[in-house]
C-alpha atoms as a PDB file:
ATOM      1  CA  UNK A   1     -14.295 -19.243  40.456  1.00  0.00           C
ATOM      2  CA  UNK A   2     -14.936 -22.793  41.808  1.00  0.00           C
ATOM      3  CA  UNK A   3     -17.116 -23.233  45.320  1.00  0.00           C
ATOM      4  CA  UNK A   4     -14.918 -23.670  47.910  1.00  0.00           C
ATOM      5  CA  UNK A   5     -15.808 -24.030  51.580  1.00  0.00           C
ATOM      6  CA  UNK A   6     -14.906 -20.719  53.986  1.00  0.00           C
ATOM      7  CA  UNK A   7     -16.091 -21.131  57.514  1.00  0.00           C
ATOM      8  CA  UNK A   8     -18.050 -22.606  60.199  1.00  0.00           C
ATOM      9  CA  UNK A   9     -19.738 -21.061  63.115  1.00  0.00           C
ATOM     10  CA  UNK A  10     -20.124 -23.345  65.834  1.00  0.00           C
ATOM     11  CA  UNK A  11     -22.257 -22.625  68.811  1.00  0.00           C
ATOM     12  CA  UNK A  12     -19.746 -22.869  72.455  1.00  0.00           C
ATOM     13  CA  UNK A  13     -20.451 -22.597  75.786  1.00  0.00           C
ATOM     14  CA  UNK A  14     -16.861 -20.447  76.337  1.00  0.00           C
ATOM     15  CA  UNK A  15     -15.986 -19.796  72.707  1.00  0.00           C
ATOM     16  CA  UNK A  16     -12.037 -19.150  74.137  1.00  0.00           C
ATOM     17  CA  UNK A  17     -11.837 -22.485  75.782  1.00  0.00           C
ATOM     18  CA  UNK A  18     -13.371 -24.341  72.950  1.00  0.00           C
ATOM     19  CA  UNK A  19     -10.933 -22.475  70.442  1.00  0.00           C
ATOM     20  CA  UNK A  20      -8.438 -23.846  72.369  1.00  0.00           C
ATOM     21  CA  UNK A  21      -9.260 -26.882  73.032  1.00  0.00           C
ATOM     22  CA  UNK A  22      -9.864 -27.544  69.350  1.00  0.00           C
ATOM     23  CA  UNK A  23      -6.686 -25.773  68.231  1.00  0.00           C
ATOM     24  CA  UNK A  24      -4.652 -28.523  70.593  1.00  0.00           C
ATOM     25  CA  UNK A  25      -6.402 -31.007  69.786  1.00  0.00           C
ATOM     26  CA  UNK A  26      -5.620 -30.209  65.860  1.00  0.00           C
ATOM     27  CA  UNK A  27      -2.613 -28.938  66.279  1.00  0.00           C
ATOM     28  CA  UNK A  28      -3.115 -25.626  64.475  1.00  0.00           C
ATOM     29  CA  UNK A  29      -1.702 -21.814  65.559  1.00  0.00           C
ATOM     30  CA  UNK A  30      -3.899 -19.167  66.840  1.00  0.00           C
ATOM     31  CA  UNK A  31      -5.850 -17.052  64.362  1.00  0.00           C
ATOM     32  CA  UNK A  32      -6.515 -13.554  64.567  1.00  0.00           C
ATOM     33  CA  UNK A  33     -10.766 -13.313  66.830  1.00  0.00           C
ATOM     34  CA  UNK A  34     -12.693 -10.373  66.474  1.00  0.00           C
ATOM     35  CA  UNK A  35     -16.651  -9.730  67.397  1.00  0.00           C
ATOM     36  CA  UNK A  36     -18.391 -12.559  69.179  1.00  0.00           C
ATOM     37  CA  UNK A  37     -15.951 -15.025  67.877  1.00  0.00           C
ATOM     38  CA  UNK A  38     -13.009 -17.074  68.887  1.00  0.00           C
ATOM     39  CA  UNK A  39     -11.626 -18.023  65.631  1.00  0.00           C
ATOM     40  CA  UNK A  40      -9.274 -21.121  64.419  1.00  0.00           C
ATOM     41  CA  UNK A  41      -7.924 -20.920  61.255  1.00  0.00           C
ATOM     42  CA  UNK A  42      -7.291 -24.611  59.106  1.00  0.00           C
ATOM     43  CA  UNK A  43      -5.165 -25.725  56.305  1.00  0.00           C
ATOM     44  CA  UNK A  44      -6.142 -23.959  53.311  1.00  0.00           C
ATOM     45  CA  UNK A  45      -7.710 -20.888  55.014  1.00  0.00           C
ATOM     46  CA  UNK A  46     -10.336 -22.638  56.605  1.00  0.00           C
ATOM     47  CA  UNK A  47     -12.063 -20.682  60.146  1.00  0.00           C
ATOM     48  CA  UNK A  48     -13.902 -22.336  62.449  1.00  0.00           C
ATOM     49  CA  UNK A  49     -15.461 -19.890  64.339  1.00  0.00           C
ATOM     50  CA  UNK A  50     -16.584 -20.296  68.028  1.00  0.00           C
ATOM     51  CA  UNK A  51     -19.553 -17.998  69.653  1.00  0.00           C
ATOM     52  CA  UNK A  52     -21.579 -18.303  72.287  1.00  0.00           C
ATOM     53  CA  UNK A  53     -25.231 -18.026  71.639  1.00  0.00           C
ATOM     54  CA  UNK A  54     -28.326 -17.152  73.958  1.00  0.00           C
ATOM     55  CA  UNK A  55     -30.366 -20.223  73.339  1.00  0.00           C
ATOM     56  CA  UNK A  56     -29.625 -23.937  74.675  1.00  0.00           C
ATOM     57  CA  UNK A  57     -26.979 -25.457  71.895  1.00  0.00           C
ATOM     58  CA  UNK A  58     -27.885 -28.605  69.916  1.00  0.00           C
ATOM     59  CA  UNK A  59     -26.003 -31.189  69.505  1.00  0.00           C
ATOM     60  CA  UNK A  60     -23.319 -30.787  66.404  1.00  0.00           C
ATOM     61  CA  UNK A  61     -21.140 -32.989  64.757  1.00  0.00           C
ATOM     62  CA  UNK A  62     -17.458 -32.290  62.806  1.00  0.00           C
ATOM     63  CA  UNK A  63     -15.142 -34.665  61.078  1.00  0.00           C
ATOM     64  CA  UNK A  64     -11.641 -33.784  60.449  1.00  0.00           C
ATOM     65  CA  UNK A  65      -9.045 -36.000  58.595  1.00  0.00           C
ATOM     66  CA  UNK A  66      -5.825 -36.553  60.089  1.00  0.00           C
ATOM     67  CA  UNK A  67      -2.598 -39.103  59.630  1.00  0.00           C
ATOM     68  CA  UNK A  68      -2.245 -42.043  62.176  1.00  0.00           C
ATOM     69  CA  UNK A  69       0.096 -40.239  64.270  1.00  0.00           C
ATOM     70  CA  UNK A  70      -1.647 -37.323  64.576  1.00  0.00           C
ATOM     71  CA  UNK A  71      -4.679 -39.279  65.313  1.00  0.00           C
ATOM     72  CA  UNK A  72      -2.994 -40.892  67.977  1.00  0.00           C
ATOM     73  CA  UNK A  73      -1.626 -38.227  69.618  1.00  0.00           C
ATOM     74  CA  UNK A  74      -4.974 -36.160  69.858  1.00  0.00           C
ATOM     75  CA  UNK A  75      -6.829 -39.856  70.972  1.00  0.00           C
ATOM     76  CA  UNK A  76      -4.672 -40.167  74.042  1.00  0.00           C
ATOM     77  CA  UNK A  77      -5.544 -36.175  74.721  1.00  0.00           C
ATOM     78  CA  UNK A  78      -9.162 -37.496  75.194  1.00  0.00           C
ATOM     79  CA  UNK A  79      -9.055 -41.111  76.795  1.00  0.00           C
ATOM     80  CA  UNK A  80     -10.695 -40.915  79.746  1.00  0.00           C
ATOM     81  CA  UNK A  81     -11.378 -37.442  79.415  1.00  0.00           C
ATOM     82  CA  UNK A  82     -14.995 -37.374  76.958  1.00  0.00           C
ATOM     83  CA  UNK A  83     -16.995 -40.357  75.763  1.00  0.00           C
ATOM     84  CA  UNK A  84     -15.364 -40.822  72.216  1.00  0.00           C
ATOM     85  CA  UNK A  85     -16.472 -43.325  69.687  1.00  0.00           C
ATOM     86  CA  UNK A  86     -13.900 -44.280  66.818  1.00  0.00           C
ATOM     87  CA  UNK A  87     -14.514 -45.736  63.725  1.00  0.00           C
ATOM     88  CA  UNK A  88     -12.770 -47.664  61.872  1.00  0.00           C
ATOM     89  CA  UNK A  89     -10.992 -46.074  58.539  1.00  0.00           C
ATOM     90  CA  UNK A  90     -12.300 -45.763  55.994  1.00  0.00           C
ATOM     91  CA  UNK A  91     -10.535 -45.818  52.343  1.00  0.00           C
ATOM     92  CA  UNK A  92     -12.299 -42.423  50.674  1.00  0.00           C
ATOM     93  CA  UNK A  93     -10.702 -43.500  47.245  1.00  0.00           C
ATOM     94  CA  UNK A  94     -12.641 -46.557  47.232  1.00  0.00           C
ATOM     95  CA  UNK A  95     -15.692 -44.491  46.998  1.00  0.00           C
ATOM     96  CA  UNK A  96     -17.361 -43.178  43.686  1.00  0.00           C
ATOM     97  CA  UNK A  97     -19.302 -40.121  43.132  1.00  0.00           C
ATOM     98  CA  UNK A  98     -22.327 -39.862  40.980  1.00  0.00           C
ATOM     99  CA  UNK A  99     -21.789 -39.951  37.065  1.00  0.00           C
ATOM    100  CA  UNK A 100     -17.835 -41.119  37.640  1.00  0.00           C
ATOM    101  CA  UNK A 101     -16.549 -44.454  36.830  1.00  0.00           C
ATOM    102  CA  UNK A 102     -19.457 -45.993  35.286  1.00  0.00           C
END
């Protein structure tokens, strides 16, 4: 069976309000929570799993690929709102791995 990836715990202040935000924001339904975690469920059976730990949270970082319009949509949801910084697109295809295409 090929490696593919599952989950993600990520460390909240309010697990429920982060699941939320971040199920707006990508524009996904509610998944099923149980335990300590507030859980968001992505294309392909992805969770991202929200839980509040007891020790000061470090700073994390997430990347999620979206179309233009849904990219818009969730960048007006946060102008003015968080300090965001965008980056320009970048064309994945035009990147090669290791061992391919030489």
């Amino acid at each position: 069976m090929p490696a593919s990836f599952n989950h993600t715990i990520i460390a909240a202040v309010d697990r429920e309000e982060s699941a939320r935000f971040y199920r707006e924001l990508l524009e996904v339904p509610a998944a099923e929570s149980w335990g300590i975690f507030a859980n968001i469920q992505l294309e392909g059976g992805v969770l991202m799993q929200f839980a509040e730990p007891p020790v000061d949270i470090q700073m994390q970082h997430y990347a999620f690929l979206v179309d233009d319009a849904h990219f818009d949509r969730a960048y007006a949801r946060l102008r003015g709102t968080i300090s965001l910084t965008v980056y320009p697109a970048v064309s994945f295809s035009s990147f090669q791995r290791p061992g391919i295409g030489r």
